[in-house]
PDB file of N, CA and C in Angstrom:
ATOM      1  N   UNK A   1      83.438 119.124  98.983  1.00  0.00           N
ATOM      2  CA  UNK A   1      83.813 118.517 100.244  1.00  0.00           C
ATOM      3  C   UNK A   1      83.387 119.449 101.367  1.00  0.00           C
ATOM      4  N   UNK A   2      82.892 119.177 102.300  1.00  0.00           N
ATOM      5  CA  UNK A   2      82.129 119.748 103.931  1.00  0.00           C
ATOM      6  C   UNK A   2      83.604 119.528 104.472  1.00  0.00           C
ATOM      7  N   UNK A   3      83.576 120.141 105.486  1.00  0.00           N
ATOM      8  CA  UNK A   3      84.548 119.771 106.668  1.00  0.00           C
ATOM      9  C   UNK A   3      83.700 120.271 108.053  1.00  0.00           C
ATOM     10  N   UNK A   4      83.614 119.320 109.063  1.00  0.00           N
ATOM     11  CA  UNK A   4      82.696 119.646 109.955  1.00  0.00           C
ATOM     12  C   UNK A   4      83.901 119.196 111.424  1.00  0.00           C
ATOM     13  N   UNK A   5      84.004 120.776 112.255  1.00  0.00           N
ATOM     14  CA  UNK A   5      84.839 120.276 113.092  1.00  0.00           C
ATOM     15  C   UNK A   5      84.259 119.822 114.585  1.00  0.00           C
ATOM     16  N   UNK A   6      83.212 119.779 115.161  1.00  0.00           N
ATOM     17  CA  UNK A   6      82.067 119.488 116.061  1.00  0.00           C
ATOM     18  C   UNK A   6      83.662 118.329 117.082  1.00  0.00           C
ATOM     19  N   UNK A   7      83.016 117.622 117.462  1.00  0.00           N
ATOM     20  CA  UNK A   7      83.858 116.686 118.666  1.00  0.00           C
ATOM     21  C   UNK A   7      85.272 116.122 117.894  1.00  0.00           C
ATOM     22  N   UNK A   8      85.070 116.319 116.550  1.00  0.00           N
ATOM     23  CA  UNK A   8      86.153 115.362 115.747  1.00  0.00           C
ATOM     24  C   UNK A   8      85.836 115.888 114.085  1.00  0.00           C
ATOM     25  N   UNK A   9      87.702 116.182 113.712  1.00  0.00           N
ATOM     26  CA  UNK A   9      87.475 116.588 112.598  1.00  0.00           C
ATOM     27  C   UNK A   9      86.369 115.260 111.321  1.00  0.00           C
ATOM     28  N   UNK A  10      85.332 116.212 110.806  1.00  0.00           N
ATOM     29  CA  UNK A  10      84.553 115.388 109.499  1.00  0.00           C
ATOM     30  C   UNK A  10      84.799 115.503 108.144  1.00  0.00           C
ATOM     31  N   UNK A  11      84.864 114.944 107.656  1.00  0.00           N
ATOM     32  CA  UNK A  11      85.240 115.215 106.212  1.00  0.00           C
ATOM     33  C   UNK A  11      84.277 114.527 105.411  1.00  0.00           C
ATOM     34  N   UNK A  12      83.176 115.147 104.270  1.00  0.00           N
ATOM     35  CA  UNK A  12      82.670 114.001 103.488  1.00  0.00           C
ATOM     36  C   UNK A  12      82.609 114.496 102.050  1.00  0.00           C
ATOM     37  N   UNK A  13      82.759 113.834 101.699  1.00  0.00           N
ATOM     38  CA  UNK A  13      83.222 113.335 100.106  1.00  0.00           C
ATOM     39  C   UNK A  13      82.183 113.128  99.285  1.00  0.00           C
ATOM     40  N   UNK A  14      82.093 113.566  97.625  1.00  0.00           N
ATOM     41  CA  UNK A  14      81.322 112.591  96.969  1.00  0.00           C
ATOM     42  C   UNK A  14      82.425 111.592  96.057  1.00  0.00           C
ATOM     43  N   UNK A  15      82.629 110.578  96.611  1.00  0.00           N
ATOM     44  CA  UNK A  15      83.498 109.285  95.885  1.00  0.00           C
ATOM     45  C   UNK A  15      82.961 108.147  96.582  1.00  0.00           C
ATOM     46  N   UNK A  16      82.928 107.364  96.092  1.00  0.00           N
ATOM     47  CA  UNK A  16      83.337 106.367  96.505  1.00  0.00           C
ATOM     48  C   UNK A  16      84.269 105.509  97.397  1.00  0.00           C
ATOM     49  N   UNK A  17      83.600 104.936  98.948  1.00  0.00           N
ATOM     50  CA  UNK A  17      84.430 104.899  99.891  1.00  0.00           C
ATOM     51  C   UNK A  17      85.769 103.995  99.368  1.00  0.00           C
ATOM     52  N   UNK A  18      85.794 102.901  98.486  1.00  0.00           N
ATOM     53  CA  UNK A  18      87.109 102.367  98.347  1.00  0.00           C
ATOM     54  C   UNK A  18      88.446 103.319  97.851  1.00  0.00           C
ATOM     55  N   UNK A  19      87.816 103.512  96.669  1.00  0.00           N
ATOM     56  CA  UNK A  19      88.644 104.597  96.399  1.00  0.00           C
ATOM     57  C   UNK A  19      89.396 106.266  97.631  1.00  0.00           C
ATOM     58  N   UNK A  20      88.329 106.206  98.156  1.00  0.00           N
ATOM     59  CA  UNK A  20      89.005 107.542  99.475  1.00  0.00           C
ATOM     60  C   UNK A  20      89.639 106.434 100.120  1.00  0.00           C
ATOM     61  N   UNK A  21      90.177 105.485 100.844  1.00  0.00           N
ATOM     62  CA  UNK A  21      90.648 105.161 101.789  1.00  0.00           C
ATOM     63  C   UNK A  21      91.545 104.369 100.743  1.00  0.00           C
ATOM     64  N   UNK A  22      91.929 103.977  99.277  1.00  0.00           N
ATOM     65  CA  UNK A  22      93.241 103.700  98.378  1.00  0.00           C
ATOM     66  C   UNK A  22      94.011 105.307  98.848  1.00  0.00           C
ATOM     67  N   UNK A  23      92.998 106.029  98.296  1.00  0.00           N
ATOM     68  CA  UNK A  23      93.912 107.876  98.258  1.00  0.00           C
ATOM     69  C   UNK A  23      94.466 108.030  99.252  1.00  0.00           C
ATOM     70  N   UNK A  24      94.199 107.766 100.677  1.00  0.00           N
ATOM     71  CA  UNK A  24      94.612 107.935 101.945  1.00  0.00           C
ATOM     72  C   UNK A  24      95.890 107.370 102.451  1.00  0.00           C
ATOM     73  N   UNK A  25      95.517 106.101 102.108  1.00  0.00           N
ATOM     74  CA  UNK A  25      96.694 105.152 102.592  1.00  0.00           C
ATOM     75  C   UNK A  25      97.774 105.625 101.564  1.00  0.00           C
ATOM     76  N   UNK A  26      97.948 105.835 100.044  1.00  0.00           N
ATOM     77  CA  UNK A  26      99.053 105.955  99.309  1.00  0.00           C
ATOM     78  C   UNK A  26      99.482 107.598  99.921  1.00  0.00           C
ATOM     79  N   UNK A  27      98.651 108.585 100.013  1.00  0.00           N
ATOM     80  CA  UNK A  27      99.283 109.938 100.377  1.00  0.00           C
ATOM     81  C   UNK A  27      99.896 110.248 102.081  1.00  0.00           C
ATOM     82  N   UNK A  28      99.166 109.149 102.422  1.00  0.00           N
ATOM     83  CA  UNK A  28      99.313 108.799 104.073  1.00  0.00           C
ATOM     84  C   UNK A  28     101.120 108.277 104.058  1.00  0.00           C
ATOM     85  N   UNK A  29     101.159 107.516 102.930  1.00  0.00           N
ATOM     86  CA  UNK A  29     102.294 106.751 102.882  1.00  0.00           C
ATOM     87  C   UNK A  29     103.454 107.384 102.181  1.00  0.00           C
ATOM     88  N   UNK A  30     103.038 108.583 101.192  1.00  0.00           N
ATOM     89  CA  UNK A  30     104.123 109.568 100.977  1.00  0.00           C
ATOM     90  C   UNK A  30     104.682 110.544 101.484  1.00  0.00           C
ATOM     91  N   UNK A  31     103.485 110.814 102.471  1.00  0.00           N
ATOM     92  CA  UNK A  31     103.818 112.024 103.783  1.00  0.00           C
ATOM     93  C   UNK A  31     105.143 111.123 104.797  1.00  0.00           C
ATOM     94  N   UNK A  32     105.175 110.228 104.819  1.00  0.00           N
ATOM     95  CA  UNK A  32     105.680 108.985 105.943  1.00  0.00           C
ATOM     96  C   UNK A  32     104.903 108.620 106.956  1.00  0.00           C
ATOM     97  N   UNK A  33     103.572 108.405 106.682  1.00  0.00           N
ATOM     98  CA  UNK A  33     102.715 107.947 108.171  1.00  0.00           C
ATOM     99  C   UNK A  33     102.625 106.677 107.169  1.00  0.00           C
ATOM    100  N   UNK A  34     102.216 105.491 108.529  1.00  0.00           N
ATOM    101  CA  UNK A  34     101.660 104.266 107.783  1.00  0.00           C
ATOM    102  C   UNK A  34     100.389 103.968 108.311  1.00  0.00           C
ATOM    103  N   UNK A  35      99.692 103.553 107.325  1.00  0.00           N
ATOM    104  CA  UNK A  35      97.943 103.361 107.768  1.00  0.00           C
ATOM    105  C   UNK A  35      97.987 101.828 107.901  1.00  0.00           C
ATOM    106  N   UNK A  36      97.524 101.004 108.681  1.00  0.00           N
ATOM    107  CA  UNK A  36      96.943  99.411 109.107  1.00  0.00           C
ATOM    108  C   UNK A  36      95.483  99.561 109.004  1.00  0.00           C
ATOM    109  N   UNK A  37      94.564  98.948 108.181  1.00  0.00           N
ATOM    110  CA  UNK A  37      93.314  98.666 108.309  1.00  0.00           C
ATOM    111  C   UNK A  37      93.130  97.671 109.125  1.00  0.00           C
ATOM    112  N   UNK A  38      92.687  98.217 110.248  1.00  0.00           N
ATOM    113  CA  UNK A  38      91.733  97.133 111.711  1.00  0.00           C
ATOM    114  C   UNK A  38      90.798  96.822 110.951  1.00  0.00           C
ATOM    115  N   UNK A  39      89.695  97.153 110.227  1.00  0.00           N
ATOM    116  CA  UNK A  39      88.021  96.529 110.300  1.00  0.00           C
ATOM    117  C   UNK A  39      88.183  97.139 108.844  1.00  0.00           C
ATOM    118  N   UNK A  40      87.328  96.351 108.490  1.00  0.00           N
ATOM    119  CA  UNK A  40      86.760  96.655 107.036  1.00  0.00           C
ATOM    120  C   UNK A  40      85.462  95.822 106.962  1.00  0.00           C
ATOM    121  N   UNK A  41      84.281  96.413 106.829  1.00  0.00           N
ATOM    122  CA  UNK A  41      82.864  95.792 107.001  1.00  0.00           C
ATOM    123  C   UNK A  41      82.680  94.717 105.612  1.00  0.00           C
ATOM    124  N   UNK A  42      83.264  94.742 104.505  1.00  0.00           N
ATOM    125  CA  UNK A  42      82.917  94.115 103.671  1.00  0.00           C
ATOM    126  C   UNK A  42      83.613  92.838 103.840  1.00  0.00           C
ATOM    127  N   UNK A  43      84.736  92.401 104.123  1.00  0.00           N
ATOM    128  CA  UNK A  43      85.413  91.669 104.785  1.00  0.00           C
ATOM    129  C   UNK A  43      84.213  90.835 105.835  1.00  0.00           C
ATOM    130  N   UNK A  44      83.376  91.037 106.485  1.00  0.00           N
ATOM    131  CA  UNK A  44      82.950  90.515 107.107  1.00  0.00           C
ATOM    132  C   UNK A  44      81.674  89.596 106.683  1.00  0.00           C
ATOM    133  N   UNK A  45      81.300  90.441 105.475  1.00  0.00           N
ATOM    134  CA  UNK A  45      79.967  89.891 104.799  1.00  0.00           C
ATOM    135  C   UNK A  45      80.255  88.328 104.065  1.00  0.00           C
ATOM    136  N   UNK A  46      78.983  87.684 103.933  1.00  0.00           N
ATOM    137  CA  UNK A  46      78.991  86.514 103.069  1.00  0.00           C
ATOM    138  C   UNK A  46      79.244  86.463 101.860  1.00  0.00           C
ATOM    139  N   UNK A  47      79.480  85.530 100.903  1.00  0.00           N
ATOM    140  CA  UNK A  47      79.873  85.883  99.630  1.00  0.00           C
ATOM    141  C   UNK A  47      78.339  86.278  98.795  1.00  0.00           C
ATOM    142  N   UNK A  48      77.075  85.398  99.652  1.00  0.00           N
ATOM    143  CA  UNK A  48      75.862  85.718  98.703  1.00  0.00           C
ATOM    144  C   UNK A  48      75.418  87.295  99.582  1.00  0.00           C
ATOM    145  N   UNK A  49      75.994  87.892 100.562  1.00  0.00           N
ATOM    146  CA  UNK A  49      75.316  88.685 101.090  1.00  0.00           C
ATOM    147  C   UNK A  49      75.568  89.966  99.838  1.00  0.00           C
ATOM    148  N   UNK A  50      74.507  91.356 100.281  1.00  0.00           N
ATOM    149  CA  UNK A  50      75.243  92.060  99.525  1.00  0.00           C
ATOM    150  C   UNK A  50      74.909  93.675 100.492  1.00  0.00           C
ATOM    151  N   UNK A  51      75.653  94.594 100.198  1.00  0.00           N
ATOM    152  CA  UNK A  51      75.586  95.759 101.417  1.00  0.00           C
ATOM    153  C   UNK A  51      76.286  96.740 100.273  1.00  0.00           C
ATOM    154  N   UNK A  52      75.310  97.924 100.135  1.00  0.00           N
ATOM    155  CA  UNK A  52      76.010  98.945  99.160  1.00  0.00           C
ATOM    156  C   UNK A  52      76.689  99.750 100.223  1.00  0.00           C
ATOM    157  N   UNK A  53      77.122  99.824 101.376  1.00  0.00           N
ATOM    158  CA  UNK A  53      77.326 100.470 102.401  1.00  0.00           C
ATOM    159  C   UNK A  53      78.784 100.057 102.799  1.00  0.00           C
ATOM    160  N   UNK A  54      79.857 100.868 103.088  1.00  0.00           N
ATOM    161  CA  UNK A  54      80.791 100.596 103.567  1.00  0.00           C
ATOM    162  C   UNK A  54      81.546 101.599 105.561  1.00  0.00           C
ATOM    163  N   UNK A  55      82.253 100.522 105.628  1.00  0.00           N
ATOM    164  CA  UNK A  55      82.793 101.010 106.775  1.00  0.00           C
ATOM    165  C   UNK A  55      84.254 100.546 107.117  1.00  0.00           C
ATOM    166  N   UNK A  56      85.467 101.560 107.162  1.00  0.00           N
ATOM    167  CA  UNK A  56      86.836 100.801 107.542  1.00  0.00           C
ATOM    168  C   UNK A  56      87.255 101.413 108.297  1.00  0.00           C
ATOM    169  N   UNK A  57      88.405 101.068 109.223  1.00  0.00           N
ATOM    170  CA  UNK A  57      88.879 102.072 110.136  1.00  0.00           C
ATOM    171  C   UNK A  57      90.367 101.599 109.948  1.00  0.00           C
ATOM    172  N   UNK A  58      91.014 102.525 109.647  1.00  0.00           N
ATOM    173  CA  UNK A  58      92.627 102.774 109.534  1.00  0.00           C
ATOM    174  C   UNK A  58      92.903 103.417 111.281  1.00  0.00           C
ATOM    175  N   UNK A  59      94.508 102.458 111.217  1.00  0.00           N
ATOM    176  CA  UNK A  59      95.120 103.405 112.362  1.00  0.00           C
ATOM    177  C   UNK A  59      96.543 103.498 111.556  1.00  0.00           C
ATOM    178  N   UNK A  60      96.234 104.674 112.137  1.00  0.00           N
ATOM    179  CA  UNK A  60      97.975 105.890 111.211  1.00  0.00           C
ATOM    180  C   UNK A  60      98.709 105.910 112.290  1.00  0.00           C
ATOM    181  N   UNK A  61     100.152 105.316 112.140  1.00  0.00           N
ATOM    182  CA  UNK A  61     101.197 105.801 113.094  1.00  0.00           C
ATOM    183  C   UNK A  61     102.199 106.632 111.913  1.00  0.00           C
ATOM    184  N   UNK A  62     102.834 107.623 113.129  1.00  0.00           N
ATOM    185  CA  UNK A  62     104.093 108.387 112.619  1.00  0.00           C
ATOM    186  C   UNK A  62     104.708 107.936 113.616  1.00  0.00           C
ATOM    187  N   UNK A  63     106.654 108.182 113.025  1.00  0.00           N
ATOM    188  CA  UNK A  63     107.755 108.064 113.290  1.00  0.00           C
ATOM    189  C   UNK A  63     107.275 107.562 115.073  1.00  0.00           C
ATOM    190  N   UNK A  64     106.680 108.631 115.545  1.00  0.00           N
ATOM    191  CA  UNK A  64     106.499 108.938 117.090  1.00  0.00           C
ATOM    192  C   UNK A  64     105.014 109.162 117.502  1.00  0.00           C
ATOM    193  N   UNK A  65     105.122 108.483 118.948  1.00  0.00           N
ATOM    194  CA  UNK A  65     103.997 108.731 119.172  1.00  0.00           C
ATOM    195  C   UNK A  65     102.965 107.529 119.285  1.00  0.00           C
ATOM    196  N   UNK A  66     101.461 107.449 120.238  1.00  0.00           N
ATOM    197  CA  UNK A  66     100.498 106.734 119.732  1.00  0.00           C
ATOM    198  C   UNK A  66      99.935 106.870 118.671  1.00  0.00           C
ATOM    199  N   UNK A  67      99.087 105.997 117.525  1.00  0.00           N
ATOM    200  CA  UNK A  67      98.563 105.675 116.718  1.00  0.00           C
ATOM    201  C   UNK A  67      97.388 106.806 116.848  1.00  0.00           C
ATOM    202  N   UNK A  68      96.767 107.266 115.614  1.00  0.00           N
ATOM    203  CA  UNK A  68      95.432 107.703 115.786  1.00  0.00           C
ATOM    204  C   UNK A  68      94.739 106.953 114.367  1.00  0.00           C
ATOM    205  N   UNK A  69      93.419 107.286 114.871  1.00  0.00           N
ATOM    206  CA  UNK A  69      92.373 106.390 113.795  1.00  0.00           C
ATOM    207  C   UNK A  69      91.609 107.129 112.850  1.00  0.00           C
ATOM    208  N   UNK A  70      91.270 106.763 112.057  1.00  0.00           N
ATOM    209  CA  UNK A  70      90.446 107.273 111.062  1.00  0.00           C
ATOM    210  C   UNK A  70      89.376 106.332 110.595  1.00  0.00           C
ATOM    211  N   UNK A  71      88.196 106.742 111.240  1.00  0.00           N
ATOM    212  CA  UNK A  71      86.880 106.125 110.731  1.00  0.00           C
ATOM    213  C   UNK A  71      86.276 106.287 109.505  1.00  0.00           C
ATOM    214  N   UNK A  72      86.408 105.270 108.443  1.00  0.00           N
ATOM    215  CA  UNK A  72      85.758 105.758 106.805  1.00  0.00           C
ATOM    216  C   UNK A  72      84.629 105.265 106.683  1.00  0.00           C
ATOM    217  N   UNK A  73      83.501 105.854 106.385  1.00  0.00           N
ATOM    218  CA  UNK A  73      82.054 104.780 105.726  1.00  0.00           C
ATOM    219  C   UNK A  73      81.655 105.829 104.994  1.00  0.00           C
ATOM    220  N   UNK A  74      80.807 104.566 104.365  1.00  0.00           N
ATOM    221  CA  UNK A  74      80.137 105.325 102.619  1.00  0.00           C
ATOM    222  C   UNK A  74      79.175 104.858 102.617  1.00  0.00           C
ATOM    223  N   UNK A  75      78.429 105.295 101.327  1.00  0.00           N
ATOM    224  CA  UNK A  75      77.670 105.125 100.347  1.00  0.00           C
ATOM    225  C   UNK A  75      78.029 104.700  99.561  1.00  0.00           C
ATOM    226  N   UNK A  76      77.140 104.197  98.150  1.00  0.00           N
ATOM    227  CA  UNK A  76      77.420 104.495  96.772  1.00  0.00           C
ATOM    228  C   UNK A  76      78.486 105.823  96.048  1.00  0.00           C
ATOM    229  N   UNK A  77      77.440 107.071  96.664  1.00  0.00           N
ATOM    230  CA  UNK A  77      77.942 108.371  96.456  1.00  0.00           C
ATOM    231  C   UNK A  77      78.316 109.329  96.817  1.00  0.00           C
ATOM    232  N   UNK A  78      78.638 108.741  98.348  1.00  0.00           N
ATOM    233  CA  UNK A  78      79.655 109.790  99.174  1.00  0.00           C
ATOM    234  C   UNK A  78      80.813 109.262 100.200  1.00  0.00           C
ATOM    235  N   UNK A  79      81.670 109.707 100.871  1.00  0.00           N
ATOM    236  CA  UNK A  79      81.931 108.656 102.137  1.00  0.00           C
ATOM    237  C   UNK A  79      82.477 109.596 102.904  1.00  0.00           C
ATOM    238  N   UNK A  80      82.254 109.589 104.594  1.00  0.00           N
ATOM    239  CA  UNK A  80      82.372 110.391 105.573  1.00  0.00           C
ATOM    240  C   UNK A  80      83.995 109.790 105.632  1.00  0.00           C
ATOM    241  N   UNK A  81      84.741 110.564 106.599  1.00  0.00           N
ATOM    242  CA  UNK A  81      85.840 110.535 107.236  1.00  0.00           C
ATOM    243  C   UNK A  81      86.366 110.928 108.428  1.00  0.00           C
ATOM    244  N   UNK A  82      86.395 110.820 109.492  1.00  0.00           N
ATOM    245  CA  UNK A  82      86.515 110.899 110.726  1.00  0.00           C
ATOM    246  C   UNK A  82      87.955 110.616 111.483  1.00  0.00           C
ATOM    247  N   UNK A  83      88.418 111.597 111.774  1.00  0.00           N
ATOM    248  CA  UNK A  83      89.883 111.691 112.838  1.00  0.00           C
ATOM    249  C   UNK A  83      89.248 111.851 114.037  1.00  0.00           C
ATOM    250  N   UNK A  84      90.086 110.765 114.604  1.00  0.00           N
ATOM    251  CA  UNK A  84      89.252 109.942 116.323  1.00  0.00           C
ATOM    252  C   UNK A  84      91.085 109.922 116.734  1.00  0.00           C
ATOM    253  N   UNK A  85      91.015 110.054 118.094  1.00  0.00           N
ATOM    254  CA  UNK A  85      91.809 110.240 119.291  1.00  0.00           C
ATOM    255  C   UNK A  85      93.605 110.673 118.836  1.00  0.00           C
ATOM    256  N   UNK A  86      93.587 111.822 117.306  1.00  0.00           N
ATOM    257  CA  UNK A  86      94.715 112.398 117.523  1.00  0.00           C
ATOM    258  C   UNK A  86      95.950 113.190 118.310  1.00  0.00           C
ATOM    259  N   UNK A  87      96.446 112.560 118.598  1.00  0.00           N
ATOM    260  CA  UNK A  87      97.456 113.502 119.445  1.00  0.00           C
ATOM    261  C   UNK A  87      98.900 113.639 119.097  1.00  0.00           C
ATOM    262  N   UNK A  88      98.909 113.199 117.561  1.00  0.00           N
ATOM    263  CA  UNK A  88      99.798 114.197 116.777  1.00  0.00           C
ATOM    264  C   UNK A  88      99.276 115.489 116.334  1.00  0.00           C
ATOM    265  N   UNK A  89     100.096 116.132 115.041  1.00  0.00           N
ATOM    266  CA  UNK A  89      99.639 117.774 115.176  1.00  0.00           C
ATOM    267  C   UNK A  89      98.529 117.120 113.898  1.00  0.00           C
ATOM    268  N   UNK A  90      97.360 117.663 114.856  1.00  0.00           N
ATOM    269  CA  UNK A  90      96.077 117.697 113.975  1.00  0.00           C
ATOM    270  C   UNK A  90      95.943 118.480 112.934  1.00  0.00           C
ATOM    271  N   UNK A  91      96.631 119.586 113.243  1.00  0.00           N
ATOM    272  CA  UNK A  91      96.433 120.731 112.137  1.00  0.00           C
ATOM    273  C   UNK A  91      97.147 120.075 110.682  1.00  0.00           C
ATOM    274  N   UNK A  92      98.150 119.226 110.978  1.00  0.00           N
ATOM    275  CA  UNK A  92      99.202 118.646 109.603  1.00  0.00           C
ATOM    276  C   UNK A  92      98.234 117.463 109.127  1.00  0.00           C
ATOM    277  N   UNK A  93      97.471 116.442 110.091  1.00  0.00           N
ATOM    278  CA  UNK A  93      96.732 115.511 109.789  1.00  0.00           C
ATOM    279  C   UNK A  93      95.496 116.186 108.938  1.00  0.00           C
ATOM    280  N   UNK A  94      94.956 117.166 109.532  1.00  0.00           N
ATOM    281  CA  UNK A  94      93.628 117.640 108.644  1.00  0.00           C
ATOM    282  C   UNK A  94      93.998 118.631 107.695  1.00  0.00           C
ATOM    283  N   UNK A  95      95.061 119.383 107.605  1.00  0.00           N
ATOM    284  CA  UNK A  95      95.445 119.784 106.149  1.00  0.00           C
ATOM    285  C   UNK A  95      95.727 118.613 105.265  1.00  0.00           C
ATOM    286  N   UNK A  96      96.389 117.729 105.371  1.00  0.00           N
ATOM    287  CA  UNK A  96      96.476 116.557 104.506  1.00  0.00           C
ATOM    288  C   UNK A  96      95.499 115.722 104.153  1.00  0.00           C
ATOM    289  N   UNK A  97      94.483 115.478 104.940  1.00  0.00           N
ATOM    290  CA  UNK A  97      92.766 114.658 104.548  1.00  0.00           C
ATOM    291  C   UNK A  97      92.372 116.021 103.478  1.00  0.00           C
ATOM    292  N   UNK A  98      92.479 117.166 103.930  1.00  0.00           N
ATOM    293  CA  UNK A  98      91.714 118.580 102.956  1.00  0.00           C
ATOM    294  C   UNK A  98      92.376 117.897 101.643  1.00  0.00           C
ATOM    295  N   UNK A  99      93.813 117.653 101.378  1.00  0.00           N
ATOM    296  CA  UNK A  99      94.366 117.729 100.511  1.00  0.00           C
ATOM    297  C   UNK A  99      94.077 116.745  99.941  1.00  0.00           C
ATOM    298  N   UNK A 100      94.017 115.245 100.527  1.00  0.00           N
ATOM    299  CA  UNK A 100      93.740 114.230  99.864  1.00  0.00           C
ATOM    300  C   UNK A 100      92.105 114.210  98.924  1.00  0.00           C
ATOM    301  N   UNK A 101      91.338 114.667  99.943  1.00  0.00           N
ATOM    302  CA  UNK A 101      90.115 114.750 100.008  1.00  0.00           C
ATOM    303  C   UNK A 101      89.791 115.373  98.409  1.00  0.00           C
ATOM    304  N   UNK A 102      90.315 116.994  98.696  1.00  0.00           N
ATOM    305  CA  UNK A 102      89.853 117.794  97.409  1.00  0.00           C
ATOM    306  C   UNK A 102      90.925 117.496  95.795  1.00  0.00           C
ATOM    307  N   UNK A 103      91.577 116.835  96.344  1.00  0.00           N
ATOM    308  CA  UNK A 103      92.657 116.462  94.917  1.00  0.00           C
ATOM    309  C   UNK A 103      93.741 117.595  94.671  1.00  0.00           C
ATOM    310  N   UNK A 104      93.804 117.457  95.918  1.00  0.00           N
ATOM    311  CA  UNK A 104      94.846 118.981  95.923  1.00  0.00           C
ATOM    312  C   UNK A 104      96.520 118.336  96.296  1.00  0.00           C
ATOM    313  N   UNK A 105      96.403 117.182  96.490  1.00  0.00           N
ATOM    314  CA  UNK A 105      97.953 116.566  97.043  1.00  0.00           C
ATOM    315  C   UNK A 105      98.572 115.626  95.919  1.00  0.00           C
TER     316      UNK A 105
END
């Protein structure tokens, strides 16, 4: 796993994007944050279409506070992860993606 902290914490993975954003939402949901999937790109496709490519965006609320988002897209054999407009404690949000991420939680 990379972690790239540039404008917004990055995270990328070699898994498979469905599977990282199942891991997220269940560890998201044992910490007590709750994740809502806004967009999910496959959702949008035709049934004959086909796209090895994915893209979802979760918004995580805690107890308090505005919502922040998490941008997921993949590949086949990797999938990025992106924390967009946190203003809970980032440091607890991106130790917990590390954790989810590396199989450490």
């Amino acid at each position: 796993m990379n972690v790239n902290f540039g404008t917004a914490p990055l995270f990328v993975i070699a898994q498979e994007c469905s599977l990282v954003v199942e891991q997220i939402c269940h560890h998201f949901f044992e910490a007590g944050l709750q994740t809502v999937c806004t967009f999910d790109l496959r959702t949008t496709l035709q049934a004959d279409e086909k796209c090895e490519c994915q893209m979802v965006v979760l918004l995580v609320y805690a107890k308090e506070g505005p919502p922040f988002s998490l941008f997921i897209s993949g590949e086949p054999d990797y999938t990025t992860v992106t924390l967009q407009n946190c203003h809970f404690d980032t440091e607890l949000i991106t130790n917990l993606l590390s954790g989810v991420l590396s199989g450490n939680v």
